[in-house]
Protein backbone atom coordinates (compact mmCIF):
# COMPACT_ATOMS: atom_id res chain seq x y z
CA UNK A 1 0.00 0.00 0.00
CA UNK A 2 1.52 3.19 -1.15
CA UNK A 3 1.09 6.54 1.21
CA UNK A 4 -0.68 9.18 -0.79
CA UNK A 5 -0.53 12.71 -1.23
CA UNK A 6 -4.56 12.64 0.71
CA UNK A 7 -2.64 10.69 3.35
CA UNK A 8 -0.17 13.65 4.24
CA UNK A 9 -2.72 16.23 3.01
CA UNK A 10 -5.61 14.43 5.48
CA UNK A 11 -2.64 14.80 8.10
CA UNK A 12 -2.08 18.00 8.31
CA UNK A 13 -5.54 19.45 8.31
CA UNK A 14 -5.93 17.23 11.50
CA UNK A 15 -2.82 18.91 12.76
CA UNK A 16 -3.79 21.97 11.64
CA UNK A 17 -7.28 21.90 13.29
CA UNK A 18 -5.32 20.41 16.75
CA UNK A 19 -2.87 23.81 16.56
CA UNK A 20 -5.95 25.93 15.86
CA UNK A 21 -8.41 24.48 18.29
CA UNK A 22 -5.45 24.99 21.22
CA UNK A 23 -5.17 28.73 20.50
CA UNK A 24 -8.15 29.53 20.65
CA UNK A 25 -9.61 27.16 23.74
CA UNK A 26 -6.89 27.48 25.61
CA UNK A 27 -6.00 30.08 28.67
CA UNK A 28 -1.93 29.02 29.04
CA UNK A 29 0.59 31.09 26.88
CA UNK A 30 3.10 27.50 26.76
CA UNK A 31 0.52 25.56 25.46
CA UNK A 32 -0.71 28.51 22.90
CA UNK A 33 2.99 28.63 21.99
CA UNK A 34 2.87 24.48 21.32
CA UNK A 35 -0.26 25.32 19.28
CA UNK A 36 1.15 27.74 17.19
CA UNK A 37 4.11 25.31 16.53
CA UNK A 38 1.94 22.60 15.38
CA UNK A 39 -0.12 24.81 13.13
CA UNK A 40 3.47 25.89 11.87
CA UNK A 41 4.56 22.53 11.24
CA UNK A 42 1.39 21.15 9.71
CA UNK A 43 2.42 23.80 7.22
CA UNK A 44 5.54 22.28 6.81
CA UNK A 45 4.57 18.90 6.21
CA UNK A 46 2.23 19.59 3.11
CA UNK A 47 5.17 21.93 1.40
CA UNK A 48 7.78 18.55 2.15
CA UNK A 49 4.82 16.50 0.41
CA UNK A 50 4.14 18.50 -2.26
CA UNK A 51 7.55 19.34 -3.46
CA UNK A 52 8.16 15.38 -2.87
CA UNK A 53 4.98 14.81 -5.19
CA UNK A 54 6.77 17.43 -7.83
CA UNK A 55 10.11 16.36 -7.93
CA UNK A 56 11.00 20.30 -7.09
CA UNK A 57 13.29 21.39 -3.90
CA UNK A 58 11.13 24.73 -3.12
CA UNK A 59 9.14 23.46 -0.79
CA UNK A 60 11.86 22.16 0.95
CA UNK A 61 13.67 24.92 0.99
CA UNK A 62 10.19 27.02 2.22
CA UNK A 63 10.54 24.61 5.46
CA UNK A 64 14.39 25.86 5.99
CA UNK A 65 12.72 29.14 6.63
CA UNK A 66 9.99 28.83 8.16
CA UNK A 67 12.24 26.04 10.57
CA UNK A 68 14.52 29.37 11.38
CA UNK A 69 11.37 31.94 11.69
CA UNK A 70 9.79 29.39 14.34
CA UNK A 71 12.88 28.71 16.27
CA UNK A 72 13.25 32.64 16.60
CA UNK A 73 9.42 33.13 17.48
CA UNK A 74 9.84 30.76 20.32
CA UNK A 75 13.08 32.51 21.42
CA UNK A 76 11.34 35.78 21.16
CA UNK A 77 8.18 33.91 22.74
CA UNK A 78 9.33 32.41 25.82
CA UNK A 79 11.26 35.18 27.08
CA UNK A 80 8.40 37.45 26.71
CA UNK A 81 6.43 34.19 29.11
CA UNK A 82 9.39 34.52 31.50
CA UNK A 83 9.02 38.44 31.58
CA UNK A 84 5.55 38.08 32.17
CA UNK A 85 5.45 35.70 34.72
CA UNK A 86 8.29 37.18 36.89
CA UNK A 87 6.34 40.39 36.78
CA UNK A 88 2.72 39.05 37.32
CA UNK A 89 3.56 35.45 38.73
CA UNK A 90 1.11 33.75 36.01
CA UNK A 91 1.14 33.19 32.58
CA UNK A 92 -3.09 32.95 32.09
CA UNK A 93 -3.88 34.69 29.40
CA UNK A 94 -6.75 36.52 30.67
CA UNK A 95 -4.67 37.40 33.94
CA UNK A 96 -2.64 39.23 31.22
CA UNK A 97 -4.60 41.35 29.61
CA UNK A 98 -2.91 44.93 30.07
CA UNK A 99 0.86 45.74 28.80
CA UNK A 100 1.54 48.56 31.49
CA UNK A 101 4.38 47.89 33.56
């Protein structure tokens, strides 16, 4: 049984709709973080099929940079989650709804 292009394409709509559903249910900035990520590398997985399914390196290349944009967002990310939870002691989103200092 060969794996499909519907196999990887079914796959990352589920992932997708994981990633999506955690941003917007949940109240914890880690876990919207992890959310994000998986939405990000859903992504990722249907440009590595499709530029498998072409025979062309583009998409490939595509998940080189959006690899390095997501490895700087979560830099960026969690220190802003440190920040915010030395200064407030939580990290619930709706505990953290003003940006005053």
């Amino acid at each position: 049984m060969e794996v499909t292009i519907e196999w990887y394409i079914a796959l990352s709509t589920i992932l997708f709709t994981l990633g999506a559903l955690g941003v917007l249910l949940r109240r914890n900035a880690i876990v919207i973080f992890m959310s994000i990520e998986l939405m990000l590398n859903s992504a990722n997985l249907l440009l590595v099929a499709f530029a498998r399914q072409f025979g062309d390196l583009d998409g490939q290349v595509m998940v080189f940079f959006v690899m390095t944009v997501a490895a700087a967002e979560v830099a960026v990310g969690l220190a802003l989650i440190v920040a915010i939870f030395r200064s407030r002691r939580s990290i619930n989103i709706d505990e953290v709804n003003t940006l005053k200092g």
